[in-house]
PDB file of N, CA and C in Angstrom:
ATOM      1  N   UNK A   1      48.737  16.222 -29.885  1.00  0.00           N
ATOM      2  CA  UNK A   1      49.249  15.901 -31.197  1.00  0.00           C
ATOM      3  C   UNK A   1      49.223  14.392 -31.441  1.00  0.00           C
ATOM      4  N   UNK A   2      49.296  13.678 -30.311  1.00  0.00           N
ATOM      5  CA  UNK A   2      49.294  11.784 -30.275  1.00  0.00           C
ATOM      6  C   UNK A   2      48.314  11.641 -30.995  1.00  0.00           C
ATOM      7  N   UNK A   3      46.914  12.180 -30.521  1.00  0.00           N
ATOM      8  CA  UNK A   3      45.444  11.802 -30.370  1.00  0.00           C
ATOM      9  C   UNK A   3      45.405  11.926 -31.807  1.00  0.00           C
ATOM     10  N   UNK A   4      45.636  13.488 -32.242  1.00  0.00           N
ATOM     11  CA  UNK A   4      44.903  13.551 -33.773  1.00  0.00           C
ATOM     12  C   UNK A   4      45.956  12.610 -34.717  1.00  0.00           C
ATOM     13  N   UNK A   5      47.134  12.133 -34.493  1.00  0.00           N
ATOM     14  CA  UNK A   5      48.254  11.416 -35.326  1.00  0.00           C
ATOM     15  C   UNK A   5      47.390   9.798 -35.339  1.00  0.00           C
ATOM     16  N   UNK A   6      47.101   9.567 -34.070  1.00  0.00           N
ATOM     17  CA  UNK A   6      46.836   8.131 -33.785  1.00  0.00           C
ATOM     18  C   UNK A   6      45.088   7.892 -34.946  1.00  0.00           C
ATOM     19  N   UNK A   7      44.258   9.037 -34.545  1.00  0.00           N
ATOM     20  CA  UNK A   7      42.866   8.653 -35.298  1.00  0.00           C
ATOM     21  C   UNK A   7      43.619   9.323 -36.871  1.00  0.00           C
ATOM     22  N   UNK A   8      44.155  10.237 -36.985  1.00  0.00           N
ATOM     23  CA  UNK A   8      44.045  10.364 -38.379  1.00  0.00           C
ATOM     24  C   UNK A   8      44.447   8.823 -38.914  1.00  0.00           C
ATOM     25  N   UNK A   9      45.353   7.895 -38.465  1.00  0.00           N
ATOM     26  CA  UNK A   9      45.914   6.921 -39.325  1.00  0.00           C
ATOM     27  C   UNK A   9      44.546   5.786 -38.875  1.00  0.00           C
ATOM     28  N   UNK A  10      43.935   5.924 -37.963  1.00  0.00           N
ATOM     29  CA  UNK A  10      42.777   4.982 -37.722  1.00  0.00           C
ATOM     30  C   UNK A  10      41.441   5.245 -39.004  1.00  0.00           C
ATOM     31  N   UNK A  11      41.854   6.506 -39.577  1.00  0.00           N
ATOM     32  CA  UNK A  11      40.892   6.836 -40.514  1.00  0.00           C
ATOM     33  C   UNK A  11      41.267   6.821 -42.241  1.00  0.00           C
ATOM     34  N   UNK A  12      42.867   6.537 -42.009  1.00  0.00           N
ATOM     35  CA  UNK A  12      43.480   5.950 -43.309  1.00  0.00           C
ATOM     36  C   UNK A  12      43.277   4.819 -42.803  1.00  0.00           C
ATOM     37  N   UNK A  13      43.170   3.719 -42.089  1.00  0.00           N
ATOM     38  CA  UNK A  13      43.464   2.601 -42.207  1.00  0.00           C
ATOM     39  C   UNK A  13      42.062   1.741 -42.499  1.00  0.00           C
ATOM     40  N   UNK A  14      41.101   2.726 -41.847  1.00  0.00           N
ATOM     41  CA  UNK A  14      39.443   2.320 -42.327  1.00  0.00           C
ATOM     42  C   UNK A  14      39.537   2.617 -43.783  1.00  0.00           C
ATOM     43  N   UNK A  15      39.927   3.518 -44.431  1.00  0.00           N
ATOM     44  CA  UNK A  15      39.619   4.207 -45.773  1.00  0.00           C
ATOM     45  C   UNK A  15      40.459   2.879 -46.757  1.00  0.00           C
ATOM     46  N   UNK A  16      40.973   2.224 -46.035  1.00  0.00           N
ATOM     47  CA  UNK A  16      42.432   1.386 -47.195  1.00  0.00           C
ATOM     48  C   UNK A  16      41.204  -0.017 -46.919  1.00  0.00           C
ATOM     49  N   UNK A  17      40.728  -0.479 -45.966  1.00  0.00           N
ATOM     50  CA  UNK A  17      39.713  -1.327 -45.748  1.00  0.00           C
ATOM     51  C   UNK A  17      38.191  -1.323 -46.558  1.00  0.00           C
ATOM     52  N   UNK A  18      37.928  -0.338 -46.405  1.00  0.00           N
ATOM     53  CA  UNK A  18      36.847  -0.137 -46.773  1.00  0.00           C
ATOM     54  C   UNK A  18      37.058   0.308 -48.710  1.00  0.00           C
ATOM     55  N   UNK A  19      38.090   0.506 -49.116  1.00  0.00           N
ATOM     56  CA  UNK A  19      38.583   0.512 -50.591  1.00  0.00           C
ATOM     57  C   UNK A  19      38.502  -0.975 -51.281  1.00  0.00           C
ATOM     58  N   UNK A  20      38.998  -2.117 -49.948  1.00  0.00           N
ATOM     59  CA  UNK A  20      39.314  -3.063 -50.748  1.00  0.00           C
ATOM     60  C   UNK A  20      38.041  -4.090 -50.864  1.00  0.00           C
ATOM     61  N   UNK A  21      37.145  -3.901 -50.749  1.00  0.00           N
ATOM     62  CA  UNK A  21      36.022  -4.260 -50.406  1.00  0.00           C
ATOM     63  C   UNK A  21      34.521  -3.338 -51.380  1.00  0.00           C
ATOM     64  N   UNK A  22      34.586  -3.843 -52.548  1.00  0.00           N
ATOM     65  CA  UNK A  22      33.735  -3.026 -53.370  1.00  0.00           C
ATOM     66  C   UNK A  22      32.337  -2.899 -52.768  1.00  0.00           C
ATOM     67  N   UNK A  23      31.703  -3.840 -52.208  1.00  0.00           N
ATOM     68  CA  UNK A  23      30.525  -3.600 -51.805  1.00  0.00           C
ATOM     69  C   UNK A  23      30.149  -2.602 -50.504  1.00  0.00           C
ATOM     70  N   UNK A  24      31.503  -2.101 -49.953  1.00  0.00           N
ATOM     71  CA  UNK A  24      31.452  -0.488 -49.170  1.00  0.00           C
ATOM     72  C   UNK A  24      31.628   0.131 -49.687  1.00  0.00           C
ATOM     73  N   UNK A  25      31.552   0.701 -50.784  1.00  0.00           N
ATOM     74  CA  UNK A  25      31.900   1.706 -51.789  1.00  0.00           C
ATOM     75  C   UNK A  25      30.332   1.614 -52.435  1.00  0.00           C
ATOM     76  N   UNK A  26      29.383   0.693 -52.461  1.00  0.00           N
ATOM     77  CA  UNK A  26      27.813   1.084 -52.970  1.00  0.00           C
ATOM     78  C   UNK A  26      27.351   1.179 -51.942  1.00  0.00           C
ATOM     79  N   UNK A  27      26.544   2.111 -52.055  1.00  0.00           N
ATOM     80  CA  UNK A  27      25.441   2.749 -51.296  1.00  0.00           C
ATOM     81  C   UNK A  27      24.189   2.195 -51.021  1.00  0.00           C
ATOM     82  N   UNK A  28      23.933   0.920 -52.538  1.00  0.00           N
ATOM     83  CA  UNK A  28      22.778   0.362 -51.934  1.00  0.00           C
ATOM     84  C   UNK A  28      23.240  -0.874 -51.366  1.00  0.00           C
ATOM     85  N   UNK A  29      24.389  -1.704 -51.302  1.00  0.00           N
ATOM     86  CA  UNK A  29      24.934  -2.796 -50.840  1.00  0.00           C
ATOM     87  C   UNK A  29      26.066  -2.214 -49.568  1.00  0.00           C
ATOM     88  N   UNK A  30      26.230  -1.401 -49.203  1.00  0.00           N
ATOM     89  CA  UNK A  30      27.111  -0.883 -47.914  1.00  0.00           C
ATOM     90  C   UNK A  30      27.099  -1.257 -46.951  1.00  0.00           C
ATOM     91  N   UNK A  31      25.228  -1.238 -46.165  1.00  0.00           N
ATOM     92  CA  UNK A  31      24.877  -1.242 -44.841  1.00  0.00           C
ATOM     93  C   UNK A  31      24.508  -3.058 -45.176  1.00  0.00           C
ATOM     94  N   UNK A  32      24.221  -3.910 -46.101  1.00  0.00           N
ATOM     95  CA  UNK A  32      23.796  -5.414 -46.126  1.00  0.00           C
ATOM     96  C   UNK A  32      22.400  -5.609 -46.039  1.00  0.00           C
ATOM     97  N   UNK A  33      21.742  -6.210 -45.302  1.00  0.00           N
ATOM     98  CA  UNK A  33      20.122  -6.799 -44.844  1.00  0.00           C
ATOM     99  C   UNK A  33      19.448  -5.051 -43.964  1.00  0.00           C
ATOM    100  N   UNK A  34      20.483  -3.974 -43.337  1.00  0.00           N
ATOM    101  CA  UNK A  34      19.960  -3.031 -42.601  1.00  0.00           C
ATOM    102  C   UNK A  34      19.832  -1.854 -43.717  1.00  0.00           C
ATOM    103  N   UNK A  35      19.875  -1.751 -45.198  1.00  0.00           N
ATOM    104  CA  UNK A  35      20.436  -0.783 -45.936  1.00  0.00           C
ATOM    105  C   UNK A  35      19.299  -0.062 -46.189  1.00  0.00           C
ATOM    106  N   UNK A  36      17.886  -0.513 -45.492  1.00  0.00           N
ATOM    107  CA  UNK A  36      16.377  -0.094 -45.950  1.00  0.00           C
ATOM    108  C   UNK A  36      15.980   0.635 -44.475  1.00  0.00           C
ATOM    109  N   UNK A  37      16.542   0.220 -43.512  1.00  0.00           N
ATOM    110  CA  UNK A  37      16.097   0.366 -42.024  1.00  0.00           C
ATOM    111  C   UNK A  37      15.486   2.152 -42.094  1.00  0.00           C
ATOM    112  N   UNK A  38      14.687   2.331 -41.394  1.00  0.00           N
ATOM    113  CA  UNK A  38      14.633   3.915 -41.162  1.00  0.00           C
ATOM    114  C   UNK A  38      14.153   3.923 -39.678  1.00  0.00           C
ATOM    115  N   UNK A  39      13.960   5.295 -39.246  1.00  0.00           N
ATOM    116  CA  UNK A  39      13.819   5.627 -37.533  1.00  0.00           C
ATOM    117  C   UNK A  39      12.510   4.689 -36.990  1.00  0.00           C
ATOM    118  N   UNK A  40      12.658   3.992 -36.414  1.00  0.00           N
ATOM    119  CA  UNK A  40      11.620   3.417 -35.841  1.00  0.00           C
ATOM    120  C   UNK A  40      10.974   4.259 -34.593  1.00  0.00           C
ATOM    121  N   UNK A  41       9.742   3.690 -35.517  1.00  0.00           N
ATOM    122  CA  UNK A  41       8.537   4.177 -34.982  1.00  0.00           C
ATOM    123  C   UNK A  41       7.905   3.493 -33.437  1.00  0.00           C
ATOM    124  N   UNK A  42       8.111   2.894 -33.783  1.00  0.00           N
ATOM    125  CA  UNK A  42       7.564   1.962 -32.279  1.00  0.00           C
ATOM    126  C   UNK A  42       6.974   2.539 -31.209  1.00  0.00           C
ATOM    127  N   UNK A  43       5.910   3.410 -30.555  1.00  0.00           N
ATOM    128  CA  UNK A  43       5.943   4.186 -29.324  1.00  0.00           C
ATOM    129  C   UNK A  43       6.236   3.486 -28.218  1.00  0.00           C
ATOM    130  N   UNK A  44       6.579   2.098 -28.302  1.00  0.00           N
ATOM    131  CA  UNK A  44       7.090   1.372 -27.130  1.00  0.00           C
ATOM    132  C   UNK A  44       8.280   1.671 -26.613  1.00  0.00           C
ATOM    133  N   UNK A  45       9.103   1.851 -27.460  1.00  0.00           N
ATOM    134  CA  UNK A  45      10.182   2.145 -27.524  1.00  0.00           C
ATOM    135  C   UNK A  45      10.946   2.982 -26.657  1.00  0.00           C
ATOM    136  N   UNK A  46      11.701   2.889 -26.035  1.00  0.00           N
ATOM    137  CA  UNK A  46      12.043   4.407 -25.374  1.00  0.00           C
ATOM    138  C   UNK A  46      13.306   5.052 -26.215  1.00  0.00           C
ATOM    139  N   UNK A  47      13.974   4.435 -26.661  1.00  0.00           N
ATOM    140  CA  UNK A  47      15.139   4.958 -27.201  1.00  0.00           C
ATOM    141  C   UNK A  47      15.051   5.295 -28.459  1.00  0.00           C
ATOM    142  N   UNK A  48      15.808   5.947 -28.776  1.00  0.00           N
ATOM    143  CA  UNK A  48      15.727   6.503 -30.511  1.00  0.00           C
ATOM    144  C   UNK A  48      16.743   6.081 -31.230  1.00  0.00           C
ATOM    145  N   UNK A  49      15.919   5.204 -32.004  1.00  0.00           N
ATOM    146  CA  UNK A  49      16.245   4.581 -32.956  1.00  0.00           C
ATOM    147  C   UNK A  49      16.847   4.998 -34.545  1.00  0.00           C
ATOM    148  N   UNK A  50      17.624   5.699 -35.137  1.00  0.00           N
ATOM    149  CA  UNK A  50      17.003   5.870 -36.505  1.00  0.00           C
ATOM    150  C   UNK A  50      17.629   4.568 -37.289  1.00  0.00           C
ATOM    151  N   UNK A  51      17.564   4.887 -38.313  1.00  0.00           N
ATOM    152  CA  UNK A  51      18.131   3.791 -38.982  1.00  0.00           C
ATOM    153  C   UNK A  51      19.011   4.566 -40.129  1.00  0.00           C
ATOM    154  N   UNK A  52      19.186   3.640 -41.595  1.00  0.00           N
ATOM    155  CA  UNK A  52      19.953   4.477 -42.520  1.00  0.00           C
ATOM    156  C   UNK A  52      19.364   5.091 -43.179  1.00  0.00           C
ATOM    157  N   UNK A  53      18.121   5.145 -43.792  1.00  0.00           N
ATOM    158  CA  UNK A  53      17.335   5.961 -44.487  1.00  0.00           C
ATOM    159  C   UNK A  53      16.718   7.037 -43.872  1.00  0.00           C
ATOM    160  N   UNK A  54      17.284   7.072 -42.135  1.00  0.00           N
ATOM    161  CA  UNK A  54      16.596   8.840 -41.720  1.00  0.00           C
ATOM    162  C   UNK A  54      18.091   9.420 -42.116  1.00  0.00           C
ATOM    163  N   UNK A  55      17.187  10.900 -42.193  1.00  0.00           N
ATOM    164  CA  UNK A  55      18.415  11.688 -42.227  1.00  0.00           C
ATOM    165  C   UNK A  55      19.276  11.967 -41.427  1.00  0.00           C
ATOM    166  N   UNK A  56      20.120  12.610 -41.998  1.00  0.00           N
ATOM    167  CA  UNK A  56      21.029  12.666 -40.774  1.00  0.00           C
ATOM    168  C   UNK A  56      21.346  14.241 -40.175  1.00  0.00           C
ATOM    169  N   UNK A  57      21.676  13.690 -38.989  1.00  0.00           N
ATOM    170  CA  UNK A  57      21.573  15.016 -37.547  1.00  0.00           C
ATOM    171  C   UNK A  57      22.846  15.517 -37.291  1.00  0.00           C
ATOM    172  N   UNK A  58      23.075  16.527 -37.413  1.00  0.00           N
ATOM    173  CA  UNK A  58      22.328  17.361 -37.511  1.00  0.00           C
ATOM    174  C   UNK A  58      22.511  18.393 -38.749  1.00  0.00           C
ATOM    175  N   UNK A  59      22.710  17.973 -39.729  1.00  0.00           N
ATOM    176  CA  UNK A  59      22.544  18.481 -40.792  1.00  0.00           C
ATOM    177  C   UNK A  59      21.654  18.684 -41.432  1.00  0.00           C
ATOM    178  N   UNK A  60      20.569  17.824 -40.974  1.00  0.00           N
ATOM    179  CA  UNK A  60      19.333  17.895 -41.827  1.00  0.00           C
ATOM    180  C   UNK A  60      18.090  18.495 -40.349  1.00  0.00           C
ATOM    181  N   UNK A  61      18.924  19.001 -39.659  1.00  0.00           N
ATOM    182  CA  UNK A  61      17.829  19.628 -38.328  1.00  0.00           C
ATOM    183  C   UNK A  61      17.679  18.435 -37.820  1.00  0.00           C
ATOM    184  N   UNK A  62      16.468  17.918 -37.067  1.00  0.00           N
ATOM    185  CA  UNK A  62      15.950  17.224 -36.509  1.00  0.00           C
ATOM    186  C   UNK A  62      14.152  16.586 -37.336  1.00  0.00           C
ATOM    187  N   UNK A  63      15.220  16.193 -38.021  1.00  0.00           N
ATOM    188  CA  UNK A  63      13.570  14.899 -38.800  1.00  0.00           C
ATOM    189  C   UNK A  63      12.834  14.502 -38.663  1.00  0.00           C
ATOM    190  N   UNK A  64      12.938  13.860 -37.287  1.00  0.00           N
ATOM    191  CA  UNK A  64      12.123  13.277 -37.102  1.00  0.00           C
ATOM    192  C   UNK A  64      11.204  13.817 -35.815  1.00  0.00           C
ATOM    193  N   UNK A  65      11.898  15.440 -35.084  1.00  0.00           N
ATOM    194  CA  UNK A  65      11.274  15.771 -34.006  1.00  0.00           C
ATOM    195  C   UNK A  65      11.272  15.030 -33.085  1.00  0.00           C
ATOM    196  N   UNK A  66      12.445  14.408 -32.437  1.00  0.00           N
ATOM    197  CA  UNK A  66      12.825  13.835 -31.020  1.00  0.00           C
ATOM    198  C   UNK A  66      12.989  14.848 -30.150  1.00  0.00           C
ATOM    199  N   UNK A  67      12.718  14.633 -29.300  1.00  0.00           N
ATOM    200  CA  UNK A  67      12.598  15.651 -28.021  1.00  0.00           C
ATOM    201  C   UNK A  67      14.119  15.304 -27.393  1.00  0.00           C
ATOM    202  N   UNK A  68      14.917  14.227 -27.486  1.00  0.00           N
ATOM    203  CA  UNK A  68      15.705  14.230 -27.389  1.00  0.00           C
ATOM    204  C   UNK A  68      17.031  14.762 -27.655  1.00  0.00           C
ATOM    205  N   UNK A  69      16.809  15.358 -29.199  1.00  0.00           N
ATOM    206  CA  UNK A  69      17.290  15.980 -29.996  1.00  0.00           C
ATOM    207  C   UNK A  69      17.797  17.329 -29.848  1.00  0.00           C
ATOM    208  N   UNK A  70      19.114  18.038 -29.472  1.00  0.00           N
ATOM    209  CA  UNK A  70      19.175  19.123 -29.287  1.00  0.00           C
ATOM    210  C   UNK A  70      19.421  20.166 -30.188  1.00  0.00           C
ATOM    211  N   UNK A  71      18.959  20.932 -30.878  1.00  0.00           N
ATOM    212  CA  UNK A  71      19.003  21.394 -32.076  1.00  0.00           C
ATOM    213  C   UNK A  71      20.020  22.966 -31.799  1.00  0.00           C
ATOM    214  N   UNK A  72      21.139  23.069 -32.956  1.00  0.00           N
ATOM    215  CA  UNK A  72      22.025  23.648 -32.949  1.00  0.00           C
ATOM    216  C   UNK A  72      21.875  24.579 -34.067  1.00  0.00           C
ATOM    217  N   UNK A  73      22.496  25.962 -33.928  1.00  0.00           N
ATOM    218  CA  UNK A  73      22.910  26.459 -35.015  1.00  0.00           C
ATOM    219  C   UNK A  73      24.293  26.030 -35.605  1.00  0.00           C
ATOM    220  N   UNK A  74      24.463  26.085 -37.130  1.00  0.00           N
ATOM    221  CA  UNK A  74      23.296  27.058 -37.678  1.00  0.00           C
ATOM    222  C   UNK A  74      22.690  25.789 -38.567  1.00  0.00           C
ATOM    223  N   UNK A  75      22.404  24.931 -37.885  1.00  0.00           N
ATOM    224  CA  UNK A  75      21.214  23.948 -38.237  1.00  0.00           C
ATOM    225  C   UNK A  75      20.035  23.849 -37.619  1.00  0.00           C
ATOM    226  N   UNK A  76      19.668  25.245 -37.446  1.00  0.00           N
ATOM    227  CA  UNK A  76      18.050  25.380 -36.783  1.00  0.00           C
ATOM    228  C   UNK A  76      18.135  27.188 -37.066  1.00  0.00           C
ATOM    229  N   UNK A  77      16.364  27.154 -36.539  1.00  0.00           N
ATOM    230  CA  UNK A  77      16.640  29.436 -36.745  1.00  0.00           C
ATOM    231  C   UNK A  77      17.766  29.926 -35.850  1.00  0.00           C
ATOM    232  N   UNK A  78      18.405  30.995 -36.566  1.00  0.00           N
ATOM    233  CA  UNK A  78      17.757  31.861 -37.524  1.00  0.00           C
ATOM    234  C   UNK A  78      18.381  31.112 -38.773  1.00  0.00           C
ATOM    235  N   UNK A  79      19.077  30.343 -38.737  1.00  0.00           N
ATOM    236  CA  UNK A  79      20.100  30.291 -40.360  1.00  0.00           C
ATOM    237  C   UNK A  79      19.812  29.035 -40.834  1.00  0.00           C
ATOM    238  N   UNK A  80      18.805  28.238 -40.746  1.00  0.00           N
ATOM    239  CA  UNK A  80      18.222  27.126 -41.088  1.00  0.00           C
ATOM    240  C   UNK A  80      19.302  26.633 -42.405  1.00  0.00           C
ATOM    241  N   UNK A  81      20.206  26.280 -41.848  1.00  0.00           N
ATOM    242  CA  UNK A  81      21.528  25.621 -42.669  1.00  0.00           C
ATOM    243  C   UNK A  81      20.625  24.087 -43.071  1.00  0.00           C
ATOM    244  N   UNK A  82      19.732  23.487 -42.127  1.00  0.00           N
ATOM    245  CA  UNK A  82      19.007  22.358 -42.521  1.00  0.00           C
ATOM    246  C   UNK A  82      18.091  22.323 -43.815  1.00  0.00           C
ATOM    247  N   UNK A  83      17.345  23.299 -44.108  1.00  0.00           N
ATOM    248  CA  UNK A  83      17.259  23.478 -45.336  1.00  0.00           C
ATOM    249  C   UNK A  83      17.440  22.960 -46.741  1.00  0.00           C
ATOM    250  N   UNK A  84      18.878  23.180 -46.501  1.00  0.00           N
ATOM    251  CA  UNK A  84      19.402  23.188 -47.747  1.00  0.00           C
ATOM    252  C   UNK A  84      19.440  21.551 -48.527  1.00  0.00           C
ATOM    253  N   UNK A  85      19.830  21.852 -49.535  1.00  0.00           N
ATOM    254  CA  UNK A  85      19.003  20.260 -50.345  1.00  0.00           C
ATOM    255  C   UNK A  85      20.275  19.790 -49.917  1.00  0.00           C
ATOM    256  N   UNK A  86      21.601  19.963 -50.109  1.00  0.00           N
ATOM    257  CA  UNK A  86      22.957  19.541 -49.682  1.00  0.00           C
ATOM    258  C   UNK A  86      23.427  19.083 -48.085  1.00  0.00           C
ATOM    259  N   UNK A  87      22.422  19.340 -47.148  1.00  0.00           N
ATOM    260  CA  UNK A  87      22.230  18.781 -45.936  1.00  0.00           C
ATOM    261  C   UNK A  87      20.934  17.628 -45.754  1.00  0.00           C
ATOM    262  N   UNK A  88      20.074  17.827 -46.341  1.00  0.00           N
ATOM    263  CA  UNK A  88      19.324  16.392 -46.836  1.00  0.00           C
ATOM    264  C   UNK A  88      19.831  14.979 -47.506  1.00  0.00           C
ATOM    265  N   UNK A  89      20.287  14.553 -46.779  1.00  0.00           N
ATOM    266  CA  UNK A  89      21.246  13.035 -46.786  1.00  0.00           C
ATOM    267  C   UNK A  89      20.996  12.160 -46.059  1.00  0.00           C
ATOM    268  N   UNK A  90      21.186  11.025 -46.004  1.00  0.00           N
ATOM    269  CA  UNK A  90      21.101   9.667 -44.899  1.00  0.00           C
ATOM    270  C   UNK A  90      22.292   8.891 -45.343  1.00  0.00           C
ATOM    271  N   UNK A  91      22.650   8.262 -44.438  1.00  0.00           N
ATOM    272  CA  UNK A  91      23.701   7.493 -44.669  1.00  0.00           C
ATOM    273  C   UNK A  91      24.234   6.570 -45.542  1.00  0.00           C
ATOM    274  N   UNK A  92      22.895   6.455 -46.524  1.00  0.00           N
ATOM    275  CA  UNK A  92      23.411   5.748 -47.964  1.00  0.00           C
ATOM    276  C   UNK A  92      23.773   7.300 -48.631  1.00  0.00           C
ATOM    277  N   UNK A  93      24.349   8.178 -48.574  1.00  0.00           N
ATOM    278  CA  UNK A  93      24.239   9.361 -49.527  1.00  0.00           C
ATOM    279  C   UNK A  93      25.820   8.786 -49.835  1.00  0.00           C
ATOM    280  N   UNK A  94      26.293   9.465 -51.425  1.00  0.00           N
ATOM    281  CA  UNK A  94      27.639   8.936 -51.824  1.00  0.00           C
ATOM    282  C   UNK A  94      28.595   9.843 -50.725  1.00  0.00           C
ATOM    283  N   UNK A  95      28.370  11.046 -50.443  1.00  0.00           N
ATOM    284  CA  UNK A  95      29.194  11.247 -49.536  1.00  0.00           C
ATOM    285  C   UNK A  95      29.638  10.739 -48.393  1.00  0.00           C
ATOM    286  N   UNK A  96      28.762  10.057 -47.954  1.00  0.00           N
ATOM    287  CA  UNK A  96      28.780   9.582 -46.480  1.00  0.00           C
ATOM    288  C   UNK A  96      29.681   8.266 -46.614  1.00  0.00           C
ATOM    289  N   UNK A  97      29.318   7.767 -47.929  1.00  0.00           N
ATOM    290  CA  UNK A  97      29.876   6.044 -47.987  1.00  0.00           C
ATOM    291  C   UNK A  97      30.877   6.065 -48.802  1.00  0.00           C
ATOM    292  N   UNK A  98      31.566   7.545 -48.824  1.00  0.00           N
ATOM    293  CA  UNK A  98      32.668   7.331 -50.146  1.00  0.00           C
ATOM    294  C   UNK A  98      33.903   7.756 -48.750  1.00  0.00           C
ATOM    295  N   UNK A  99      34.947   7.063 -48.593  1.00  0.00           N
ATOM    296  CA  UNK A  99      35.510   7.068 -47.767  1.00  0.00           C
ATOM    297  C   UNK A  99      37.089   8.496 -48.395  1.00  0.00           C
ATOM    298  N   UNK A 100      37.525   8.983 -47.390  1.00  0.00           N
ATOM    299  CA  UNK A 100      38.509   9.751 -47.769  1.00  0.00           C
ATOM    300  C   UNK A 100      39.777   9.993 -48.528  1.00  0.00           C
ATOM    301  N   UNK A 101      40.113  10.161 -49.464  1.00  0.00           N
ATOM    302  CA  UNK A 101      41.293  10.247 -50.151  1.00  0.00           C
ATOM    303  C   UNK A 101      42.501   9.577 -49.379  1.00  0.00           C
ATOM    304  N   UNK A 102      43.702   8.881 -49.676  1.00  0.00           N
ATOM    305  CA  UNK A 102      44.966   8.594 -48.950  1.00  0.00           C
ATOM    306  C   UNK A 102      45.395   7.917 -49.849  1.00  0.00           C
ATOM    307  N   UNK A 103      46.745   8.010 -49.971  1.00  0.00           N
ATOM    308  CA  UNK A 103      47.282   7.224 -51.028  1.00  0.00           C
ATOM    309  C   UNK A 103      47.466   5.594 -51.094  1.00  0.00           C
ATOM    310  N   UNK A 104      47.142   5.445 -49.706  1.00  0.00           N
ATOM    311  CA  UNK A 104      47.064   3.702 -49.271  1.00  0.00           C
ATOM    312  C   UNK A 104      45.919   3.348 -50.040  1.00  0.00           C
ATOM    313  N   UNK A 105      44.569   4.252 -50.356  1.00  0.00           N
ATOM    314  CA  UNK A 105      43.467   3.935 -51.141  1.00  0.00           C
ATOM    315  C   UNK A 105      43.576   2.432 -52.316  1.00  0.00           C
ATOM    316  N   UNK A 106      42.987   1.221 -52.082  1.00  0.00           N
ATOM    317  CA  UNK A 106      43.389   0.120 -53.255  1.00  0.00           C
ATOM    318  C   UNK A 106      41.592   1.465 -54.756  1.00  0.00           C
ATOM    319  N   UNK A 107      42.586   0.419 -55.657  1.00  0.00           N
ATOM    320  CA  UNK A 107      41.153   0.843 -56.536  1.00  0.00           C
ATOM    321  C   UNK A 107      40.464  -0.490 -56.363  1.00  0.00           C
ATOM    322  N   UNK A 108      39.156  -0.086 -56.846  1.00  0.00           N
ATOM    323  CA  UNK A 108      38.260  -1.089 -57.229  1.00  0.00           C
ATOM    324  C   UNK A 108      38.612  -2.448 -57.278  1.00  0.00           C
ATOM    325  N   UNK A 109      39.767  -2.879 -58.572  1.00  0.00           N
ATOM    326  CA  UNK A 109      39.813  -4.297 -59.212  1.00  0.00           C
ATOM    327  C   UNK A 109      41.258  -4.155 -58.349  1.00  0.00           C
ATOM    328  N   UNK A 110      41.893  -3.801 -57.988  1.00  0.00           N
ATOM    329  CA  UNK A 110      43.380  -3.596 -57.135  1.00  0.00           C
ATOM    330  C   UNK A 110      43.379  -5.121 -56.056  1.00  0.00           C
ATOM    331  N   UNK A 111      43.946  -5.872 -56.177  1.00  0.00           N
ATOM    332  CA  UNK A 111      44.651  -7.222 -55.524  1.00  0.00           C
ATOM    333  C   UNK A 111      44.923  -6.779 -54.311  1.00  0.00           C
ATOM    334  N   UNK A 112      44.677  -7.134 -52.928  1.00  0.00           N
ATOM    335  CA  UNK A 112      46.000  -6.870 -51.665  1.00  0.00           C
ATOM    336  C   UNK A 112      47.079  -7.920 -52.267  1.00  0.00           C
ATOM    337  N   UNK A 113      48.047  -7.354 -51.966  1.00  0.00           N
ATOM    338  CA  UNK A 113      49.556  -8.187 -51.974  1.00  0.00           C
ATOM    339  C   UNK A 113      49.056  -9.349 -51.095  1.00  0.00           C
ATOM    340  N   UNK A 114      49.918 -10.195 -51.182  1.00  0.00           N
ATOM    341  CA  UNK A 114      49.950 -11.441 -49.982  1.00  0.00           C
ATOM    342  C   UNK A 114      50.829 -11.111 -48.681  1.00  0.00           C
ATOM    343  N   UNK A 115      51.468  -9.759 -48.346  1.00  0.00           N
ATOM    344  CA  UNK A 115      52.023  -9.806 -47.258  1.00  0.00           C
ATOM    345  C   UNK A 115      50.701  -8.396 -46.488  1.00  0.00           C
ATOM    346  N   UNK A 116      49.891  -8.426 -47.157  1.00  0.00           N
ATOM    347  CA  UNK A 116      48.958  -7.442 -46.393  1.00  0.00           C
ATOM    348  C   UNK A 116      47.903  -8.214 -45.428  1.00  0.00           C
ATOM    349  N   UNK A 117      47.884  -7.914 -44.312  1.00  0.00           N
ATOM    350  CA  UNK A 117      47.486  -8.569 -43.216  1.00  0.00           C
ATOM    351  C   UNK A 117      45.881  -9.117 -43.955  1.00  0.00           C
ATOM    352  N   UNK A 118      45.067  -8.140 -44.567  1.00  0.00           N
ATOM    353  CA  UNK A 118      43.393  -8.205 -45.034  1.00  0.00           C
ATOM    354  C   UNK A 118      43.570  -9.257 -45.683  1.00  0.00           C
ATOM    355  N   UNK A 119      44.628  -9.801 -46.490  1.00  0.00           N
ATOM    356  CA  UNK A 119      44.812 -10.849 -47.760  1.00  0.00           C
ATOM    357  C   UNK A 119      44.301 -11.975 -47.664  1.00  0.00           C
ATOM    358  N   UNK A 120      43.424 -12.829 -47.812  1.00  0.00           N
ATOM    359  CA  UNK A 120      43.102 -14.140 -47.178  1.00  0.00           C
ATOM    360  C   UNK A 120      43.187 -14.909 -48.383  1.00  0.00           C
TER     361      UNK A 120
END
């Protein structure tokens, strides 16, 4: 009960951060100079790379066919949940970069107070 108490508030406290800060809230300004990156290709490479413009795993199956890749239902046959246009996303998708509801949420034009630690 610690564990899920301690990350749930680690995931309000990203969500109250990432509110006050408009340019994490766009999708094409989110990721900065990496917001174009995709899976590198490199065959030098040994490691797998993707970037933000591959899709994402495993919702969208395996994209790019890494052997590394262990493919799960029901995001592979028989129920090819990957498919679906609603699992075709990458990490600029608004879902991914729209952070979770909490009432700590600032809006958009919303001030931090001056006794809030982020306040500079």
């Amino acid at each position: 009960m610690m564990l899920e108490n301690a990350h749930s508030n680690v995931d309000r406290l990203f969500a109250l951060w990432q509110t006050s800060r408009a340019e994490r809230l766009d999708p094409e300004k989110v990721y900065g100079d990496e917001g174009d990156s995709d899976v590198n290709t490199d065959t030098t490479a040994h490691d797998y790379d993707p970037g933000i413009l591959t899709l994402l795993e495993p919702w969208a199956g395996n994209p790019t066919d890494d052997l590394h890749v262990t493919q799960i239902r029901p995001w592979t046959e028989p129920d090819n949940e990957n498919l679906r246009p609603e699992n075709q996303k990458n990490s600029r998708h608004i879902t991914v970069v729209t952070p979770p509801h909490y009432d700590t949420n600032r809006l958009h034009n919303e001030e931090p107070s001056p006794e809030d630690p982020d306040h500079h």
